[in-house]
C-alpha atoms as a PDB file:
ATOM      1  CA  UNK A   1     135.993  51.305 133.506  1.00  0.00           C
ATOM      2  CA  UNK A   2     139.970  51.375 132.865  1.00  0.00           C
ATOM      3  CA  UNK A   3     141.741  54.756 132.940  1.00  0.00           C
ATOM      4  CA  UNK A   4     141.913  56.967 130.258  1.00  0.00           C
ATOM      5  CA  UNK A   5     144.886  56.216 128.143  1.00  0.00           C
ATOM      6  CA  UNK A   6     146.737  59.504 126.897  1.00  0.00           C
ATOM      7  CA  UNK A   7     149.659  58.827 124.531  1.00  0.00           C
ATOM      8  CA  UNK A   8     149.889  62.001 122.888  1.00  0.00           C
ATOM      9  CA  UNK A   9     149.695  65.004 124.654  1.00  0.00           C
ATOM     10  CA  UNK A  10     153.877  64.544 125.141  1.00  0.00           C
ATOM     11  CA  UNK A  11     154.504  65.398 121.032  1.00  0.00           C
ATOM     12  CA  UNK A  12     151.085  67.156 120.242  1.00  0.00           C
ATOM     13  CA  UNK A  13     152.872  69.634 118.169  1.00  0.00           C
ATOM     14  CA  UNK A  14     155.031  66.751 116.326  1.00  0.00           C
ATOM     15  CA  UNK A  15     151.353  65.013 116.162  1.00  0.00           C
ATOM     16  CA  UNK A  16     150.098  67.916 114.610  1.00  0.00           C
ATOM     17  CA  UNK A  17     152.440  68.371 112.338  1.00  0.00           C
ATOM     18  CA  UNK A  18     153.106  65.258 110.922  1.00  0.00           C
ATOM     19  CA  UNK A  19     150.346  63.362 110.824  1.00  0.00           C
ATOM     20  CA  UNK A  20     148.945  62.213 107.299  1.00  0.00           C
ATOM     21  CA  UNK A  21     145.717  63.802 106.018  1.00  0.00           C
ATOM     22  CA  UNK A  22     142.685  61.734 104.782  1.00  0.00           C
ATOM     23  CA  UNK A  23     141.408  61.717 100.963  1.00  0.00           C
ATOM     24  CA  UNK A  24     138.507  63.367 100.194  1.00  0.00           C
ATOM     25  CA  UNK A  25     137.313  60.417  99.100  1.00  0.00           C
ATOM     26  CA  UNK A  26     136.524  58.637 102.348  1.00  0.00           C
ATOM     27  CA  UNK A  27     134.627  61.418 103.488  1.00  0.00           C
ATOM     28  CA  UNK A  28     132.192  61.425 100.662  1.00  0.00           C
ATOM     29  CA  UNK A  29     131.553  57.917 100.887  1.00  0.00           C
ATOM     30  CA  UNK A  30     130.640  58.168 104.518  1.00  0.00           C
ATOM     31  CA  UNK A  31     128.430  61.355 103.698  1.00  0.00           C
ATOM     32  CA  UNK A  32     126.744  59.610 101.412  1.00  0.00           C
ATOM     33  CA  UNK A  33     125.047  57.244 104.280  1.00  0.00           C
ATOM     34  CA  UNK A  34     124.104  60.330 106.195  1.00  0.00           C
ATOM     35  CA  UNK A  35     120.555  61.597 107.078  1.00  0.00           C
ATOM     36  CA  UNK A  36     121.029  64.728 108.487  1.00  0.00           C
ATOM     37  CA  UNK A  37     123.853  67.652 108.389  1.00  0.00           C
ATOM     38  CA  UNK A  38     123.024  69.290 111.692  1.00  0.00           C
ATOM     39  CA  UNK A  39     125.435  67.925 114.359  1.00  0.00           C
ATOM     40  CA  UNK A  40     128.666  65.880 114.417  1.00  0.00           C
ATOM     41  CA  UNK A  41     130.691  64.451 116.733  1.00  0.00           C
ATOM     42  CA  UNK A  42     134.723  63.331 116.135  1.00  0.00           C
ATOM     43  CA  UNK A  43     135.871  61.708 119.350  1.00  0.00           C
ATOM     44  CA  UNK A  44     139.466  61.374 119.890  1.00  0.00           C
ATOM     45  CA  UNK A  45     140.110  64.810 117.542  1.00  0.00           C
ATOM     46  CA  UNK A  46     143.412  64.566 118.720  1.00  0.00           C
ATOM     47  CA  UNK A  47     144.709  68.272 116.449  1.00  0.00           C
ATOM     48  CA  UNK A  48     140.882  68.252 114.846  1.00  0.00           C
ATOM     49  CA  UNK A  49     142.121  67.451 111.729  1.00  0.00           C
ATOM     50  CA  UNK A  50     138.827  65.249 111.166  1.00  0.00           C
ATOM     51  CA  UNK A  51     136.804  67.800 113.329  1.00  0.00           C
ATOM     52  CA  UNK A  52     137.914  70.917 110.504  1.00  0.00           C
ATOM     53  CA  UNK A  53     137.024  68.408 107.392  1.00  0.00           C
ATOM     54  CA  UNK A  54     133.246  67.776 109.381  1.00  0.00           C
ATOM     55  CA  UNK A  55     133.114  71.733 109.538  1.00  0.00           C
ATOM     56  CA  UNK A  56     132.486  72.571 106.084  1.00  0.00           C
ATOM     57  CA  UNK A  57     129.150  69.577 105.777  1.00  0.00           C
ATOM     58  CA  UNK A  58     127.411  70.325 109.549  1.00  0.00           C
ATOM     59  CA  UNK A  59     125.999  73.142 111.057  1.00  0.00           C
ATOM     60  CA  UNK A  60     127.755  72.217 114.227  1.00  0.00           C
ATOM     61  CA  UNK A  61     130.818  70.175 115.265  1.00  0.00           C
ATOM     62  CA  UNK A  62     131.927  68.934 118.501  1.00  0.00           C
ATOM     63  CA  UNK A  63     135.638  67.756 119.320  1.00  0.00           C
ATOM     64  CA  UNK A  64     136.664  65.924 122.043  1.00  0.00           C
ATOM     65  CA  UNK A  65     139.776  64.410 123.230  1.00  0.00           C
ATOM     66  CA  UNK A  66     141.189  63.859 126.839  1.00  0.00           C
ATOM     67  CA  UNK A  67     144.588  65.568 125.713  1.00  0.00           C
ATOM     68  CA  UNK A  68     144.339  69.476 126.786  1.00  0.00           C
ATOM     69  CA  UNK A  69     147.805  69.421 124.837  1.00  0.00           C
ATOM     70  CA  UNK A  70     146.219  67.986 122.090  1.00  0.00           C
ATOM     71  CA  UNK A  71     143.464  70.802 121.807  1.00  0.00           C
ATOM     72  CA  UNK A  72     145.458  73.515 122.460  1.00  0.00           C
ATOM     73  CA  UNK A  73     146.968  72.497 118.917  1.00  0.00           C
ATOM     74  CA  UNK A  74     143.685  72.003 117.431  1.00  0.00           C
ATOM     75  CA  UNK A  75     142.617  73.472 114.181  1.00  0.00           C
ATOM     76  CA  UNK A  76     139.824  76.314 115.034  1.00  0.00           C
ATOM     77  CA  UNK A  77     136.695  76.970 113.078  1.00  0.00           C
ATOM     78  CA  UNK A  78     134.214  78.849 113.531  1.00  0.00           C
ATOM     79  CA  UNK A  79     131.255  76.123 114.245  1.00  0.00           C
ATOM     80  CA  UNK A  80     133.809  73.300 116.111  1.00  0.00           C
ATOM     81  CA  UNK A  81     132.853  73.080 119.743  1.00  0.00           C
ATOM     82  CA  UNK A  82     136.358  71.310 121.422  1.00  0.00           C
ATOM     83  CA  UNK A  83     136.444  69.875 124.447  1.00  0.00           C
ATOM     84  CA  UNK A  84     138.606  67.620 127.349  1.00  0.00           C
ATOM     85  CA  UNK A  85     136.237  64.887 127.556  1.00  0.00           C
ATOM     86  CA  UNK A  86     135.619  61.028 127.647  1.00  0.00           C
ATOM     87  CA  UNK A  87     134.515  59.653 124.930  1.00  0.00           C
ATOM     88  CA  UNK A  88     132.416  57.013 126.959  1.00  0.00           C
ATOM     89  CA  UNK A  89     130.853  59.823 129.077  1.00  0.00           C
ATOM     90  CA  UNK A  90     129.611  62.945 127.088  1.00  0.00           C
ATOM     91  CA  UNK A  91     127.652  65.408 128.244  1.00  0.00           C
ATOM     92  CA  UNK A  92     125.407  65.637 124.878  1.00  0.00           C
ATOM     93  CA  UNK A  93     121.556  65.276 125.204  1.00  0.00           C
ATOM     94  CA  UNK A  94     120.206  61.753 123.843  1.00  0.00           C
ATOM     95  CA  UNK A  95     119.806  61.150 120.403  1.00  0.00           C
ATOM     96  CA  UNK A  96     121.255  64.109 119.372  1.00  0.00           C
ATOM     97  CA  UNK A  97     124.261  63.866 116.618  1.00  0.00           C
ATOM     98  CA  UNK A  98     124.014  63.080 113.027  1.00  0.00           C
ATOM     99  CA  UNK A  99     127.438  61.626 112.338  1.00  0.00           C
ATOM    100  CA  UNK A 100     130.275  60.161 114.605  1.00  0.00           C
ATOM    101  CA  UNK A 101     133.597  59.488 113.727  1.00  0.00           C
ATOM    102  CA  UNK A 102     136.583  58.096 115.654  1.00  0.00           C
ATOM    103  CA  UNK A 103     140.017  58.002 113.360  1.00  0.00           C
ATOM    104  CA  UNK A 104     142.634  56.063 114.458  1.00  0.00           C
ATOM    105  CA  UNK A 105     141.415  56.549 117.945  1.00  0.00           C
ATOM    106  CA  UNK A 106     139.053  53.718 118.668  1.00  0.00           C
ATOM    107  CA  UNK A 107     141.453  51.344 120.023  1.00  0.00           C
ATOM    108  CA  UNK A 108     141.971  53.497 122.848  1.00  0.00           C
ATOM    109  CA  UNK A 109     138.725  53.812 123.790  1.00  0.00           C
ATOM    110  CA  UNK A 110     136.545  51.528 126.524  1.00  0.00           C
ATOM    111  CA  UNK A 111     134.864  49.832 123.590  1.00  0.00           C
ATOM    112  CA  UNK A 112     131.458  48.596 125.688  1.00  0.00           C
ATOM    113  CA  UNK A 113     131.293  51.988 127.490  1.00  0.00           C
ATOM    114  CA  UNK A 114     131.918  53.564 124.476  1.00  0.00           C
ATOM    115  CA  UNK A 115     129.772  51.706 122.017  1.00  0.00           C
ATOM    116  CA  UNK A 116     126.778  52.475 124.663  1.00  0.00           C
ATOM    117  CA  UNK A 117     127.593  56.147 125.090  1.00  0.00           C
ATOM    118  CA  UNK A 118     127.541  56.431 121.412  1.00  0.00           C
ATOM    119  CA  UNK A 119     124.281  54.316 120.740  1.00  0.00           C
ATOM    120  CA  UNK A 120     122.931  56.980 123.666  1.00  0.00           C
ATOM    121  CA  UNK A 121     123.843  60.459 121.642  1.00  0.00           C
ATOM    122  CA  UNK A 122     123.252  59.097 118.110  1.00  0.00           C
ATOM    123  CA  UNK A 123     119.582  60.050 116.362  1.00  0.00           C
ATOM    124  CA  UNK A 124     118.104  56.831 115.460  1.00  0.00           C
ATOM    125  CA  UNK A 125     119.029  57.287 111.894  1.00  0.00           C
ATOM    126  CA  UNK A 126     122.559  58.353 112.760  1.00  0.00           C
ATOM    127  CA  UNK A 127     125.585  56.920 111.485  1.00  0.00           C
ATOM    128  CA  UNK A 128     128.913  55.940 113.353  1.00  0.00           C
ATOM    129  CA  UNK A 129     132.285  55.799 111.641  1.00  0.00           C
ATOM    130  CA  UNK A 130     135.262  54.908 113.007  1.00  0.00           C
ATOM    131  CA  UNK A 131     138.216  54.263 110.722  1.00  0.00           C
ATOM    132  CA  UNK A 132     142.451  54.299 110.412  1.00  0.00           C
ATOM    133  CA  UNK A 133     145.568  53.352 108.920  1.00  0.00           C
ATOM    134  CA  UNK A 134     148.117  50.379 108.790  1.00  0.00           C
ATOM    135  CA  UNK A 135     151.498  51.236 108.311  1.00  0.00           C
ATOM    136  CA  UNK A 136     152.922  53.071 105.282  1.00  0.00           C
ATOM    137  CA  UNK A 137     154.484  52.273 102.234  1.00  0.00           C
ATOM    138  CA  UNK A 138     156.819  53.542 100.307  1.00  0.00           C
ATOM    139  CA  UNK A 139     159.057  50.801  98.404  1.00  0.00           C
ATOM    140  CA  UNK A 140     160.402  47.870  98.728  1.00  0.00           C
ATOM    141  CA  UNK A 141     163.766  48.130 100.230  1.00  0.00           C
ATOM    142  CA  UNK A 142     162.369  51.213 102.803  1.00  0.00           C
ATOM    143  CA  UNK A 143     159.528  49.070 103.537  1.00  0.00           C
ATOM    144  CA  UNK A 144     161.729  45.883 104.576  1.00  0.00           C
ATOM    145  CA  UNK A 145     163.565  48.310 106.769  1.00  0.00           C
ATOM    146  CA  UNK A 146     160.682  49.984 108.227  1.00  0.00           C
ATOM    147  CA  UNK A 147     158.602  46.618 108.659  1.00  0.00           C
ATOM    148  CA  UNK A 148     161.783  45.125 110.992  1.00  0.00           C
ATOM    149  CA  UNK A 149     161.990  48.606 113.019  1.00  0.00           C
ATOM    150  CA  UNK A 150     157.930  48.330 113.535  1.00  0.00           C
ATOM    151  CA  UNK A 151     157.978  44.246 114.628  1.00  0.00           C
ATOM    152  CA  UNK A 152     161.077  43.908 116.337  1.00  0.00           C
ATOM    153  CA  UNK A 153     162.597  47.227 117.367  1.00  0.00           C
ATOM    154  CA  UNK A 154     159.734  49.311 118.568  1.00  0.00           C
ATOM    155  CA  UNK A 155     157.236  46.592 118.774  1.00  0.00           C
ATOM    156  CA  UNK A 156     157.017  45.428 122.595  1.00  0.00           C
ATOM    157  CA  UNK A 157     156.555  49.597 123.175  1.00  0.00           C
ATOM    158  CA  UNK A 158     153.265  49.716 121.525  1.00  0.00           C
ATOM    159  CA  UNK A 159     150.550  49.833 124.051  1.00  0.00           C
ATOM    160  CA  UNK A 160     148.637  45.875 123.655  1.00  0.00           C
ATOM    161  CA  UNK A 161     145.861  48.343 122.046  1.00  0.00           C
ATOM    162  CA  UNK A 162     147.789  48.495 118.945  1.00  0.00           C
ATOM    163  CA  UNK A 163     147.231  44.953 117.784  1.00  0.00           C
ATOM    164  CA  UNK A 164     143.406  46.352 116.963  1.00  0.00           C
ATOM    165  CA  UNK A 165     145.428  48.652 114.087  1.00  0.00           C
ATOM    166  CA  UNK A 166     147.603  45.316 112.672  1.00  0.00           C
ATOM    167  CA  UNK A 167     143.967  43.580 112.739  1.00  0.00           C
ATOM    168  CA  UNK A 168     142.205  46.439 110.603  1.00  0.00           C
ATOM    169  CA  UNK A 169     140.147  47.057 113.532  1.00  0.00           C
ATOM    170  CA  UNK A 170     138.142  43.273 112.255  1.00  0.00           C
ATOM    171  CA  UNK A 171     137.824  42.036 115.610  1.00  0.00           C
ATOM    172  CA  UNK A 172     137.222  45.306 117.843  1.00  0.00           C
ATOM    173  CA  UNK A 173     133.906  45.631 119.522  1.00  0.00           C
ATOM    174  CA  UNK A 174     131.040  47.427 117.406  1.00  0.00           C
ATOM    175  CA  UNK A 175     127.894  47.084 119.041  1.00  0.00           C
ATOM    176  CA  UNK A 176     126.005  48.524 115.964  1.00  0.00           C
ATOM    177  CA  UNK A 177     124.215  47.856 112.559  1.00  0.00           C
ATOM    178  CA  UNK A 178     126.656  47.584 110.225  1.00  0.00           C
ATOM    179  CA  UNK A 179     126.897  48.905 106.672  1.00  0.00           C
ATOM    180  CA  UNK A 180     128.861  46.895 104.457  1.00  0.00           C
ATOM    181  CA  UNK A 181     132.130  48.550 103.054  1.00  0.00           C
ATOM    182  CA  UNK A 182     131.886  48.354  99.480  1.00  0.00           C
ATOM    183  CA  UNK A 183     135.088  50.881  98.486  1.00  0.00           C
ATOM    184  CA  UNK A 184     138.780  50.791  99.545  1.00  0.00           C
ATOM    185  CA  UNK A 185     140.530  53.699 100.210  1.00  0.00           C
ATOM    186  CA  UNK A 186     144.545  54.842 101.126  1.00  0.00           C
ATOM    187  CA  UNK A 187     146.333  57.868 101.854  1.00  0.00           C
ATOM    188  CA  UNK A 188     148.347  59.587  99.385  1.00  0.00           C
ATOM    189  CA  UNK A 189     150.610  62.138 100.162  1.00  0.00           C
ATOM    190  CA  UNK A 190     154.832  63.083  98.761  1.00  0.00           C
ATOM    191  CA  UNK A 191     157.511  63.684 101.996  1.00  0.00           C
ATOM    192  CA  UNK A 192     161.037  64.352 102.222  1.00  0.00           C
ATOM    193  CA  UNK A 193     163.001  62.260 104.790  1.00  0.00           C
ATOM    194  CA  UNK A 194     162.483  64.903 107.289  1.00  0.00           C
ATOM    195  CA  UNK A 195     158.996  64.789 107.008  1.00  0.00           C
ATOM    196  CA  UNK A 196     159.168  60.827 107.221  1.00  0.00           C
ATOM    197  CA  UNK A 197     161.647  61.407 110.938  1.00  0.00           C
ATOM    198  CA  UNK A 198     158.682  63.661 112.097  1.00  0.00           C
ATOM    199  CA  UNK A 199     155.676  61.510 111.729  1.00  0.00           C
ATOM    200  CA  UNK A 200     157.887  58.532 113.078  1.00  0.00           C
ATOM    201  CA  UNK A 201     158.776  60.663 116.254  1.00  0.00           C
ATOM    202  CA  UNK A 202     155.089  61.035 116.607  1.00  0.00           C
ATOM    203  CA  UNK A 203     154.545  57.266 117.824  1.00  0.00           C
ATOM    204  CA  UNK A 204     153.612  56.904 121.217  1.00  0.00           C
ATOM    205  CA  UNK A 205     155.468  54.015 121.079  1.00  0.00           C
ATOM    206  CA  UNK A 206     158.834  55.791 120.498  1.00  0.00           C
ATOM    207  CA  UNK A 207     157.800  57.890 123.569  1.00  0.00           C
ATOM    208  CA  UNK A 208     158.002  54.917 125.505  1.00  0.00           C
ATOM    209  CA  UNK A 209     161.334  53.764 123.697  1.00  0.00           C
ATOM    210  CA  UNK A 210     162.697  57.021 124.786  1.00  0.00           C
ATOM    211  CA  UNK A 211     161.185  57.091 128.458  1.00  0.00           C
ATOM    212  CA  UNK A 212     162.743  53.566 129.246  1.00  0.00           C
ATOM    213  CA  UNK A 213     166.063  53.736 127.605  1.00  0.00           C
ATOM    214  CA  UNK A 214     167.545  57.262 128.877  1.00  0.00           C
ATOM    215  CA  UNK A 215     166.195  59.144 126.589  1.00  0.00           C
ATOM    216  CA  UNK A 216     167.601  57.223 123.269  1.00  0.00           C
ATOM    217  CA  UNK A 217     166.027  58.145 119.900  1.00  0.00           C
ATOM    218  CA  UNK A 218     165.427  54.665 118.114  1.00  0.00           C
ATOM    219  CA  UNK A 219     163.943  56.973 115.436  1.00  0.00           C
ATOM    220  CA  UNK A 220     167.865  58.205 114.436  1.00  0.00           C
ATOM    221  CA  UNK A 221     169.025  54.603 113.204  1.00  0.00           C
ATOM    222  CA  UNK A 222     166.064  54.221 111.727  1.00  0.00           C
ATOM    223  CA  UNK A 223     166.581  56.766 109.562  1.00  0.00           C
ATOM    224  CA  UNK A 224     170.324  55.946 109.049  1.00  0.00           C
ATOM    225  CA  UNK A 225     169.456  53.170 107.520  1.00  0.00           C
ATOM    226  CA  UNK A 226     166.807  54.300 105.458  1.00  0.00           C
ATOM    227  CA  UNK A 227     168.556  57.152 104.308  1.00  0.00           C
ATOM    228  CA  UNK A 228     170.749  55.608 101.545  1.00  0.00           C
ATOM    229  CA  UNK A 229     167.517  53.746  99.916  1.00  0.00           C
ATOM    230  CA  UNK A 230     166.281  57.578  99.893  1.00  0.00           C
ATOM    231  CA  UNK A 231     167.386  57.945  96.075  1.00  0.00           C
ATOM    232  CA  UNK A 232     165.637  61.398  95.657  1.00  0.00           C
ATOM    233  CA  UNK A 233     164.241  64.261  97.946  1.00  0.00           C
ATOM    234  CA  UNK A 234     160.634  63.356  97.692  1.00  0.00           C
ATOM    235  CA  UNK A 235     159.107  59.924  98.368  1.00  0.00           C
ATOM    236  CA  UNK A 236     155.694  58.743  97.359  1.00  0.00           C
ATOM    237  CA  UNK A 237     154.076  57.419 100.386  1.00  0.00           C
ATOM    238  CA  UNK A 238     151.158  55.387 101.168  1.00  0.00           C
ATOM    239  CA  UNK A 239     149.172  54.065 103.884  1.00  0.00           C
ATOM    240  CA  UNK A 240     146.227  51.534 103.644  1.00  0.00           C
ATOM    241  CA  UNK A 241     142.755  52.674 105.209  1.00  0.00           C
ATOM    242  CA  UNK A 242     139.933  50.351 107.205  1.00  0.00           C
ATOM    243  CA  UNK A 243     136.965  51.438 107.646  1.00  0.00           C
ATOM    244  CA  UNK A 244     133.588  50.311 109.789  1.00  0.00           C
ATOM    245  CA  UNK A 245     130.193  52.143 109.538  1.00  0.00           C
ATOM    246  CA  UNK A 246     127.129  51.494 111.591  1.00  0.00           C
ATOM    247  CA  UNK A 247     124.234  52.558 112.656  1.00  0.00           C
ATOM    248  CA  UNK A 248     122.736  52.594 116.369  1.00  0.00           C
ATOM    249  CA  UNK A 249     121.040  49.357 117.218  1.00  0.00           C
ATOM    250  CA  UNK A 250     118.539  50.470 119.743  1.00  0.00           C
ATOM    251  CA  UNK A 251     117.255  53.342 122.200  1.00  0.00           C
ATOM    252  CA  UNK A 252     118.763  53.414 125.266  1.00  0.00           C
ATOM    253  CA  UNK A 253     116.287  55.849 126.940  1.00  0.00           C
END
């Protein structure tokens, strides 16, 4: 099995801080192809920001990420268990979690370890979901700019696990009964260009900008050059969402 990758625990608070939130919306949808409200698992929680939104529809959540930094951010509730663990190798009995998600974490993950852990800890009419979001939107002119910063600026310092993101996660390995997808869904949300500069510093792939070029902020021309398409204080943004649900194919008892 390949080594963990952890590309976040450098800017967990910037990660916490500015990543987007999901809609309501996608959450109900996935509810609705759930059995059972007792136990939930979000792997990758990264801040928990998932993990908090399971906490108000199960009795019990468990979080886990390989980033201590990460957790240490984490939103608490009451009934989230968090913890600094695989997600190929869990310590949860078998069969026992109602729901699974994974946003915008997958990629990272050792898909056939990962896809048999989960078909291990899922009840047999559990559901998996793992889901996340291409890059954002905001107008034309911004998004020409952005778009040539993403591809030819900052693009050879993704990680090669990124190209599962530009695919919609349509070719990534999902070892599981799959529901068909029968709604679309996007993020929605109003930032100032400050906001924008913080969720753009939150890349892993700017990390490793910065880590291989003394320290240089790529993020600071970006925003140069978008700022004078920035023709009022708060931009409309959006970001398209994919989405995969499954169930577990067999026991693995």
């Amino acid at each position: 099995m390949k080594k963990a990758l952890d590309r976040f625990s450098q800017q967990s608070k910037i990660y916490k801080d500015y990543r987007p939130t999901y809609p309501e919306e996608l959450f109900k949808y996935i509810y609705s192809f759930c059995n059972a409200w007792h136990t939930s698992w979000d792997c990758g929680t990264g801040n928990g920001q998932v993990a908090a939104i399971l906490s108000h529809a199960f009795d019990q959540v468990f979080a886990t990420d390989i980033s201590q930094e990460q957790i240490q951010y984490a939103i608490p509730k009451p009934n989230i268990i968090y913890r600094v663990q695989r997600a190929e190798k869990t310590t949860f009995p078998n069969h026992y979690i109602d729901l699974i998600t994974a946003a915008q974490a997958v990629h990272w993950f050792h898909l056939p370890s990962f896809n048999k852990e989960v078909n291990r800890v899922l009840k047999p009419d559990g559901i998996i979901a793992i889901w996340g979001y291409g890059l954002l939107k905001i107008n034309p002119e911004i998004d020409a700019i952005v778009n040539h910063f993403y591809q030819h600026i900052i693009g050879e310092y993704w990680d090669k696990e990124r190209k599962h993101i530009d695919q919609n996660y349509s070719t990534i390995l999902f070892n599981f009964n799959e529901v068909e997808i029968k709604k679309t869904f996007k993020i929605e949300t109003q930032w100032t260009i400050d906001q924008l500069k913080g969720y753009f510093n939150s890349w892993s792939s700017v990390q490793t900008y910065k880590e291989k070029n003394k320290g240089d902020n790529p993020v600071e021309k970006l925003l140069a050059a978008i700022a004078p398409k920035w023709n009022k204080e708060i931009q409309h943004i959006t970001f398209p969402i994919f989405l995969r649900i499954g169930t577990p194919i067999k026991s693995t008892d």
